[in-house]
PDB file of N, CA and C in Angstrom:
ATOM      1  N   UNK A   1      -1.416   8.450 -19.289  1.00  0.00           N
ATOM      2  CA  UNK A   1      -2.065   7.363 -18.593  1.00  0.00           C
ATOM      3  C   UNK A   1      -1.035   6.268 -18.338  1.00  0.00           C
ATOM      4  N   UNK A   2      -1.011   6.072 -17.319  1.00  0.00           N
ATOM      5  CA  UNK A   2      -0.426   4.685 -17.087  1.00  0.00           C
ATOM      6  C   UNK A   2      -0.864   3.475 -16.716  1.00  0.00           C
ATOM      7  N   UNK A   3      -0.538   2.227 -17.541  1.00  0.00           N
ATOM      8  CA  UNK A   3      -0.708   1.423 -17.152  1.00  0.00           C
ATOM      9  C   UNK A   3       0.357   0.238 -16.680  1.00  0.00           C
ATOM     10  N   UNK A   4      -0.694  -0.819 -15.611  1.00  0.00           N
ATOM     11  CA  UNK A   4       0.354  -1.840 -15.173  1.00  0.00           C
ATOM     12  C   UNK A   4      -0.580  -3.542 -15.374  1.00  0.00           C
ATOM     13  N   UNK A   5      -0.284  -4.247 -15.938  1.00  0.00           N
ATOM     14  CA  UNK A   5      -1.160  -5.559 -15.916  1.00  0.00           C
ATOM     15  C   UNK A   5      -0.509  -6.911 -15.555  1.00  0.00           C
ATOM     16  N   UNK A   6      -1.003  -7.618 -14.936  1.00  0.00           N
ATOM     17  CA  UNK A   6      -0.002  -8.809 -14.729  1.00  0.00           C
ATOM     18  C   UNK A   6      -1.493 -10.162 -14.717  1.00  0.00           C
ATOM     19  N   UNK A   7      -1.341 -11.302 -15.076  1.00  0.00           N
ATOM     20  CA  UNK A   7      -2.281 -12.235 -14.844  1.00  0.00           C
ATOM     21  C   UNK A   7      -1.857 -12.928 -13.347  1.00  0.00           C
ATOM     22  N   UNK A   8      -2.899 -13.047 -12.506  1.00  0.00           N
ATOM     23  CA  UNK A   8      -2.357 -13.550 -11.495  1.00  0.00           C
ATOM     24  C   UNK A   8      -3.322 -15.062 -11.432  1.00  0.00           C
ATOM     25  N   UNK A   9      -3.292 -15.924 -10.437  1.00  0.00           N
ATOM     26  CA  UNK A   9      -4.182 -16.830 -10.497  1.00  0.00           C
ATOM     27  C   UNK A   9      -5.319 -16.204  -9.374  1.00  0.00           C
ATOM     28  N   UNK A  10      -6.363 -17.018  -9.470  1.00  0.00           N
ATOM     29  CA  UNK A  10      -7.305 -16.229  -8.584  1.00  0.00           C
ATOM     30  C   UNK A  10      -7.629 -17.428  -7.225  1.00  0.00           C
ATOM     31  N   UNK A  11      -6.754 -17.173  -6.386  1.00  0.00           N
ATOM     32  CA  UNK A  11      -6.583 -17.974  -5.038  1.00  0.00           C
ATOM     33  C   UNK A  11      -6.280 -16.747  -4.273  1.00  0.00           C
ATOM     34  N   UNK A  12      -6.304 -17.151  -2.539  1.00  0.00           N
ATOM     35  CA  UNK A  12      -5.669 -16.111  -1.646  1.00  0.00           C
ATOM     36  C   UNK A  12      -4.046 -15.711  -2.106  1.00  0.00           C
ATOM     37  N   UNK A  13      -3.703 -16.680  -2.161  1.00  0.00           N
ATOM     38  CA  UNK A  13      -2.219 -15.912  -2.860  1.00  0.00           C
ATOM     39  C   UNK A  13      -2.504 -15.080  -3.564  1.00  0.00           C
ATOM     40  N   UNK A  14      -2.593 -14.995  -4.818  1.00  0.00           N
ATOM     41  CA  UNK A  14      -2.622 -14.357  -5.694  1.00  0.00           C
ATOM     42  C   UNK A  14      -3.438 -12.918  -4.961  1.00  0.00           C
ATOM     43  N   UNK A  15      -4.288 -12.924  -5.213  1.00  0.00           N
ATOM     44  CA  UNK A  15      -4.957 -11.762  -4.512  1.00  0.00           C
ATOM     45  C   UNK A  15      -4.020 -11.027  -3.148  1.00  0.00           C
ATOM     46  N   UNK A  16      -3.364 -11.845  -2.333  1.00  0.00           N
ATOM     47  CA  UNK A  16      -2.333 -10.837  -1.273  1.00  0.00           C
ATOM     48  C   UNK A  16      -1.033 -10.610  -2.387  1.00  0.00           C
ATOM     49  N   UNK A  17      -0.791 -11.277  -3.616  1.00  0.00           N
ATOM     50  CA  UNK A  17      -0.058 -10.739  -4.712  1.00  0.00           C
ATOM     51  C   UNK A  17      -0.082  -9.558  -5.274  1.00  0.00           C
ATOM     52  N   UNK A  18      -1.610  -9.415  -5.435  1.00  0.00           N
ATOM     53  CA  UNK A  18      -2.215  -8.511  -6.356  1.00  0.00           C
ATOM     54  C   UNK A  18      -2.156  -6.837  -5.520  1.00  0.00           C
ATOM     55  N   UNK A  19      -2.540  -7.063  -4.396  1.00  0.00           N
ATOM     56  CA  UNK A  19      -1.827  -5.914  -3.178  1.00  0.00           C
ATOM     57  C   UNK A  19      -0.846  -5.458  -3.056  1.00  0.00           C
ATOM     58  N   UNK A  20      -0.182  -6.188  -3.146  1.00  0.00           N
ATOM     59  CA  UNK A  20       1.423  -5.841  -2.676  1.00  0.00           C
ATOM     60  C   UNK A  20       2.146  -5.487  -3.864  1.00  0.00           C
ATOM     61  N   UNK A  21       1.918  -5.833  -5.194  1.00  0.00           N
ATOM     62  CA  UNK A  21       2.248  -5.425  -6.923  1.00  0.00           C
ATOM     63  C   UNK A  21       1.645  -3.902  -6.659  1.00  0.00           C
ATOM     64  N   UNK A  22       0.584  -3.895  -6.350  1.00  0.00           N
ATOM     65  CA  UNK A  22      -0.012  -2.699  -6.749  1.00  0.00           C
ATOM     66  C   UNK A  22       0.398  -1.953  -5.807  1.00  0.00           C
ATOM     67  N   UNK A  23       0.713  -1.767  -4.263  1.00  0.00           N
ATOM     68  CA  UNK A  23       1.280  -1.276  -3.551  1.00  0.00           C
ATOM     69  C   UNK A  23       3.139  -0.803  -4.082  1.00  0.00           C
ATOM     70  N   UNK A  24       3.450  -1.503  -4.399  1.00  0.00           N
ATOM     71  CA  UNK A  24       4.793  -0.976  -5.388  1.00  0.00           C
ATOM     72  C   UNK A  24       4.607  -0.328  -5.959  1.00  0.00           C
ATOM     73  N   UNK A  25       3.587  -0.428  -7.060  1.00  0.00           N
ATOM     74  CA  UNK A  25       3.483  -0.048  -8.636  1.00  0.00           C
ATOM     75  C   UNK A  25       3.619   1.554  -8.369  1.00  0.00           C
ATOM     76  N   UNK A  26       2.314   1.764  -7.493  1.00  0.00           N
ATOM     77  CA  UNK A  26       1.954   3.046  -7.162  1.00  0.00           C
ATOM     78  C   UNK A  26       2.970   3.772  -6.538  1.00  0.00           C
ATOM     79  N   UNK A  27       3.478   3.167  -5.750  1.00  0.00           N
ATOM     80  CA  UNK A  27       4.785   3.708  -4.950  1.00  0.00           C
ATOM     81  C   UNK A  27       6.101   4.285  -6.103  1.00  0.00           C
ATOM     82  N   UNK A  28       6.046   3.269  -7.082  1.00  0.00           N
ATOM     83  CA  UNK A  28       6.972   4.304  -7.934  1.00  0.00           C
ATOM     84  C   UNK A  28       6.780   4.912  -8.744  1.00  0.00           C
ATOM     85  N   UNK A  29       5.345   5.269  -8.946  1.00  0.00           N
ATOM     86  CA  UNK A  29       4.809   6.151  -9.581  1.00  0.00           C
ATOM     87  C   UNK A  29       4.845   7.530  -8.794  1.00  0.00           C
ATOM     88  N   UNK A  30       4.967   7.330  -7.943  1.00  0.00           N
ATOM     89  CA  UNK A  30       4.911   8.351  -6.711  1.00  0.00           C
ATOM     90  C   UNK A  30       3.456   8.450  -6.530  1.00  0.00           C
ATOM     91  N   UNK A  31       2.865   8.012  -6.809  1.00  0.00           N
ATOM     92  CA  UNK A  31       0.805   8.101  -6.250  1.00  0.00           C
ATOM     93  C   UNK A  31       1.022   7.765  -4.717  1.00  0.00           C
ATOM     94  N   UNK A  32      -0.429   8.349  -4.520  1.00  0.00           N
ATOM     95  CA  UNK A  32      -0.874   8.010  -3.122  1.00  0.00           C
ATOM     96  C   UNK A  32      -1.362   6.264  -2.915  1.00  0.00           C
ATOM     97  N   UNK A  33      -1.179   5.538  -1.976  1.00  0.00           N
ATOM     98  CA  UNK A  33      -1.757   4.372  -1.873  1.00  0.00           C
ATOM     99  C   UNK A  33      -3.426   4.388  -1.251  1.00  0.00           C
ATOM    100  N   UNK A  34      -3.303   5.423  -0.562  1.00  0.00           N
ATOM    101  CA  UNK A  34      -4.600   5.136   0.289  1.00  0.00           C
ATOM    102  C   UNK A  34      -5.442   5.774  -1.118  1.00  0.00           C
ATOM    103  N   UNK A  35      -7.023   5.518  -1.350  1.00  0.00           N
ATOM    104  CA  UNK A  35      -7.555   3.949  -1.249  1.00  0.00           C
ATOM    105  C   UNK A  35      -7.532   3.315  -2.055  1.00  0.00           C
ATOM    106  N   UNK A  36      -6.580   3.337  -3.271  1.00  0.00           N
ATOM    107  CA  UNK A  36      -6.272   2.353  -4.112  1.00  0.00           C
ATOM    108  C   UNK A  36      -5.548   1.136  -3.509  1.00  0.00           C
ATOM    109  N   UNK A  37      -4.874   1.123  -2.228  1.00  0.00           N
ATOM    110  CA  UNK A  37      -4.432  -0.076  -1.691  1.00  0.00           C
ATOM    111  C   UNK A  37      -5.827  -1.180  -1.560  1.00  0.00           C
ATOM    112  N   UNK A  38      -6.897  -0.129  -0.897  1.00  0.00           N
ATOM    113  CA  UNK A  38      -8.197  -0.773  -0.676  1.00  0.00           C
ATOM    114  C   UNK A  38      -8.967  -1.406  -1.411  1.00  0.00           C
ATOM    115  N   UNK A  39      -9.230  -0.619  -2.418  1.00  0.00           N
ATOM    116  CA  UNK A  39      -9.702  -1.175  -3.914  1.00  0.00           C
ATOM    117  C   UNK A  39      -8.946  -2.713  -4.492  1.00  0.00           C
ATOM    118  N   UNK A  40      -7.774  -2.417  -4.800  1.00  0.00           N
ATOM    119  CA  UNK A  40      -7.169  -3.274  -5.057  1.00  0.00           C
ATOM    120  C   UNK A  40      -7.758  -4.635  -4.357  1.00  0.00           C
ATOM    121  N   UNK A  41      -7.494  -4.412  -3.380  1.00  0.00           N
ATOM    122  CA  UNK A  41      -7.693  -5.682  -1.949  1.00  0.00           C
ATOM    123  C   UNK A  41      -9.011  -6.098  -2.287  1.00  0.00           C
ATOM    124  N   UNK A  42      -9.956  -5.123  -2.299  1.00  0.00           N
ATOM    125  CA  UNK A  42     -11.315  -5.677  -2.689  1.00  0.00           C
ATOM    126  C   UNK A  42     -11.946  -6.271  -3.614  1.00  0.00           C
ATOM    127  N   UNK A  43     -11.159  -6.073  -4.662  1.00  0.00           N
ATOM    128  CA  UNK A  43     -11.314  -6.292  -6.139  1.00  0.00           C
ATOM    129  C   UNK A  43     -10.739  -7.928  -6.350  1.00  0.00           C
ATOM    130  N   UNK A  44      -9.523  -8.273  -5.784  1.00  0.00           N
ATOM    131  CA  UNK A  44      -8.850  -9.001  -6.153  1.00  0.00           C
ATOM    132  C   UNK A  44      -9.313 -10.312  -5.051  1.00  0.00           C
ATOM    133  N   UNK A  45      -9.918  -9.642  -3.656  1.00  0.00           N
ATOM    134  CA  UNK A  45     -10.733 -10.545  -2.948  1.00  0.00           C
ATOM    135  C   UNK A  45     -12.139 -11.319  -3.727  1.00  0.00           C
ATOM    136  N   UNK A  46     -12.992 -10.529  -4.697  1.00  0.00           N
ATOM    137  CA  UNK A  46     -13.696 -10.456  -4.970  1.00  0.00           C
ATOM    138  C   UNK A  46     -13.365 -11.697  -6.404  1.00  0.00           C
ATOM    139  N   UNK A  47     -11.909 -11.485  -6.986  1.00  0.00           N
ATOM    140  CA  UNK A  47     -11.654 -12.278  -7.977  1.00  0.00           C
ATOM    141  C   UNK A  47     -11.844 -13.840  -7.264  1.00  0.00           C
ATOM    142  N   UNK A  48     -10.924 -13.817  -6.099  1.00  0.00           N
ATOM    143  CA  UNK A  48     -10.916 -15.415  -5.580  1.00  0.00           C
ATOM    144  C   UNK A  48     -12.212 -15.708  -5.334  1.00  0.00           C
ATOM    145  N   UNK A  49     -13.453 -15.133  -4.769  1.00  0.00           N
ATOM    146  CA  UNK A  49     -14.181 -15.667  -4.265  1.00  0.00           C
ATOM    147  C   UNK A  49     -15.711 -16.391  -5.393  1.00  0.00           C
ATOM    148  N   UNK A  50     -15.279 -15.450  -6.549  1.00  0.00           N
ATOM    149  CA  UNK A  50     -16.283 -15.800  -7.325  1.00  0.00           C
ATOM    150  C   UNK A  50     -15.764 -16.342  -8.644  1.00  0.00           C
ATOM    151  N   UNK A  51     -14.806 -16.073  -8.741  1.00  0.00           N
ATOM    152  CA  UNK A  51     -13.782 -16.906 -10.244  1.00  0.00           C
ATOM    153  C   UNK A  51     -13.684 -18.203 -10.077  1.00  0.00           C
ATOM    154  N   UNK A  52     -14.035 -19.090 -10.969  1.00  0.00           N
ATOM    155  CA  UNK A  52     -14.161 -20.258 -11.005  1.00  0.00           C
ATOM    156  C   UNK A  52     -12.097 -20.720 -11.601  1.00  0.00           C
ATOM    157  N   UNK A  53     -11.733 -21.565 -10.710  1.00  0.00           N
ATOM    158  CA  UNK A  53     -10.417 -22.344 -11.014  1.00  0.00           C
ATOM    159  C   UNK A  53     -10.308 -23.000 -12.452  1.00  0.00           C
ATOM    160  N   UNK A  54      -9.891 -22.355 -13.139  1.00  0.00           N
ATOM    161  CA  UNK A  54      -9.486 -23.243 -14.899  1.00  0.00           C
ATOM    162  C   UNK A  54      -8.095 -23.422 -14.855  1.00  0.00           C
ATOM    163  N   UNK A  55      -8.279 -24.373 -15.815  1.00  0.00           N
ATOM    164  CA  UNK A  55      -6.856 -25.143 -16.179  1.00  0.00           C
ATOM    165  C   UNK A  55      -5.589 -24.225 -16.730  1.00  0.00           C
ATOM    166  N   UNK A  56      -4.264 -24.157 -16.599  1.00  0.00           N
ATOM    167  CA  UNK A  56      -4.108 -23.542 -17.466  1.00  0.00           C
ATOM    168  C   UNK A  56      -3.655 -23.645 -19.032  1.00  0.00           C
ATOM    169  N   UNK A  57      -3.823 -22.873 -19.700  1.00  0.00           N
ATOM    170  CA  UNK A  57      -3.867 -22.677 -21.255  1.00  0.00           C
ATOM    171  C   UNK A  57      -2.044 -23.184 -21.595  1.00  0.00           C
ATOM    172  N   UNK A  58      -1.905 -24.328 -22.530  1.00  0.00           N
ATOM    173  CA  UNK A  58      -0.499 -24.064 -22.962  1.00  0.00           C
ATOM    174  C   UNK A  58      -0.383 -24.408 -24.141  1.00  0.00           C
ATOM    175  N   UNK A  59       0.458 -23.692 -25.103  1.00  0.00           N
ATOM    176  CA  UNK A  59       0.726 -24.077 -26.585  1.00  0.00           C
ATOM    177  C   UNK A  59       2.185 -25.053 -26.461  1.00  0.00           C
ATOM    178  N   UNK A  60       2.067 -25.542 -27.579  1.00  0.00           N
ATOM    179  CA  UNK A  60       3.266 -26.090 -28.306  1.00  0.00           C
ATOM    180  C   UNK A  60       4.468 -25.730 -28.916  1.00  0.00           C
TER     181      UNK A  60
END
């Protein structure tokens, strides 16, 4: 199994971030993109539109 995780913020950036990471990722995995490019896109559209903006977290 492989995995890949990254925190992104949840704005349009981030989300055309979250595409284009995962469009790599897969690419050197040698996977297919089609429709995990899609998914991705939808998923991460889906983060901006309903994720509420928080502060971010910092320690000392």
């Amino acid at each position: 199994m492989r995995n890949f995780s990254l925190l992104l913020s949840p704005t349009p950036r981030g989300a055309r971030l979250a595409r284009l990471l995962a469009i790599e990722q897969l690419g050197s995995w040698e996977l297919p993109l089609h429709p995990a490019e899609h998914i991705v896109a939808e998923l991460a559209a889906n983060a901006v539109t309903h994720e509420p903006v928080c502060p971010a977290v910092t320690s000392a």
